[in-house]
Protein backbone atom coordinates (compact mmCIF):
# COMPACT_ATOMS: atom_id res chain seq x y z
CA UNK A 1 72.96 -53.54 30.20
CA UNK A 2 74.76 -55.95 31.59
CA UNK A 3 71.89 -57.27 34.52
CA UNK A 4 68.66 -58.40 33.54
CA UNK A 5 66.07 -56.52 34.35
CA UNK A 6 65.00 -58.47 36.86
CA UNK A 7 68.09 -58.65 38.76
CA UNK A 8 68.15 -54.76 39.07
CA UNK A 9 64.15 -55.16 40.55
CA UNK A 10 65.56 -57.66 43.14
CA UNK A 11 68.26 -55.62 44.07
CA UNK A 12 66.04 -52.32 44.03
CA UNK A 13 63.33 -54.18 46.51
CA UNK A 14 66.41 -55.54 48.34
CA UNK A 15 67.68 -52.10 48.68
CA UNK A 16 64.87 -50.40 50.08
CA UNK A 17 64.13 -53.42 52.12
CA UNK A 18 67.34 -52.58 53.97
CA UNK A 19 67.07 -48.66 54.22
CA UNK A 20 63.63 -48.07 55.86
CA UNK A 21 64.04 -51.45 57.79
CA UNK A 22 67.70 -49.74 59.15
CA UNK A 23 65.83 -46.84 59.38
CA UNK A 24 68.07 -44.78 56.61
CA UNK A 25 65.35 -43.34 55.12
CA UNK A 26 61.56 -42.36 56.36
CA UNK A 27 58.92 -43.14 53.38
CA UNK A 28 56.04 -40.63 52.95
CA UNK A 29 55.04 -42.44 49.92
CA UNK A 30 54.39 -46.60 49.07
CA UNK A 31 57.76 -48.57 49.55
CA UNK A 32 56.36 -49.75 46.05
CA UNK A 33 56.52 -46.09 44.99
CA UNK A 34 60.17 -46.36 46.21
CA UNK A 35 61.07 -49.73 45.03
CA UNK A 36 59.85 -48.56 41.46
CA UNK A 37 62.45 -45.31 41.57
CA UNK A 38 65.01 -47.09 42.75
CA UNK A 39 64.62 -49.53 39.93
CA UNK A 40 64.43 -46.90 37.58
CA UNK A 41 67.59 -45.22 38.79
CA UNK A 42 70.01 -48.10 38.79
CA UNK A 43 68.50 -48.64 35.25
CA UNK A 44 69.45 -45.54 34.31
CA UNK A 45 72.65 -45.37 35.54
CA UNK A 46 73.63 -48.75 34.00
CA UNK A 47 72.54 -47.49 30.94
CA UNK A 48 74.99 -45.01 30.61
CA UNK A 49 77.60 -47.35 29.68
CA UNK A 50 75.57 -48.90 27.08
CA UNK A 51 75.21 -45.64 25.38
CA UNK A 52 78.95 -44.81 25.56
CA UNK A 53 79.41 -48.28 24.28
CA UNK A 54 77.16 -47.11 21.50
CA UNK A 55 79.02 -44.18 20.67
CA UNK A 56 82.60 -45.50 20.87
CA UNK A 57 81.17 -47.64 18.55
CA UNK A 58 79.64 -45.48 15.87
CA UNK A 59 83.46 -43.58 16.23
CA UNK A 60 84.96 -46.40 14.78
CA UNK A 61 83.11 -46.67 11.77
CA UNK A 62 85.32 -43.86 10.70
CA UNK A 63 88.66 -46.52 11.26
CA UNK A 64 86.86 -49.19 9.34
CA UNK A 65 89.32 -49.71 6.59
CA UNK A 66 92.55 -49.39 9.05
CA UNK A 67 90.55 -52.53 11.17
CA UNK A 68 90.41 -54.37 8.10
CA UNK A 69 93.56 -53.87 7.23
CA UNK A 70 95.05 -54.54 10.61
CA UNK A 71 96.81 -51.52 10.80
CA UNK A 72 94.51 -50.43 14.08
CA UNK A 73 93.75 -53.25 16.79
CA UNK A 74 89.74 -53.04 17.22
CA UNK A 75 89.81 -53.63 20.92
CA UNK A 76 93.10 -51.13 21.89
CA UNK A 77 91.10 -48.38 19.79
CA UNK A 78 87.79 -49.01 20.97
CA UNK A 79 88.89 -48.73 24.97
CA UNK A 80 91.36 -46.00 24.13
CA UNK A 81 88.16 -44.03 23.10
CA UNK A 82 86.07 -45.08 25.56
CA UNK A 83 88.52 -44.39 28.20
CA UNK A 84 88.63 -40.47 26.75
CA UNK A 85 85.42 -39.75 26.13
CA UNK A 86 84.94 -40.81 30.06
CA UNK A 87 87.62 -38.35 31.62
CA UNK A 88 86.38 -35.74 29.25
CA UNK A 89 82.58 -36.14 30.31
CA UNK A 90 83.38 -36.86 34.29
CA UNK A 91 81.52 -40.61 33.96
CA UNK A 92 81.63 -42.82 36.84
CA UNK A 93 81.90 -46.39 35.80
């Protein structure tokens, strides 16, 4: 993930901060109870990237020895992938 953990809690707190003070949104919980899902759902969403990242990753094993031998440039393959397996699965990045 590329923020820290707790960037995404500032920006989470910061977030709902802004909504119920702009009155966006109407709590019937805690805003704590809403800071805490908020956190969890930018976490999750930034996730998904790693995960791809993971996979696109665990691809290229199978181009190992074309890497090596420089027949297949590492980084061209790896977002060529990546930029597939996106379209194919509707991700938003």
């Amino acid at each position: 993930m590329r923020l820290s953990k707790e960037r995404v809690r500032h920006m989470a707190e910061t977030l709902a901060g802004r909504l119920v003070q702009e009155s966006h949104v109407a709590l019937t919980g805690t805003q704590k109870a809403f800071i805490e899902s908020l956190d969890q759902v930018v976490t999750d969403e930034l996730s998904i990237e790693d995960r791809l990242n993971s996979e696109v990753r665990q691809l290229l094993k199978a181009y190992e020895r074309q890497i090596e031998t420089g027949q297949v440039d590492y980084q061209k393959m790896f977002t060529m992938i990546k930029q597939k397996l996106v379209r194919e699965r509707g991700i938003i990045l």
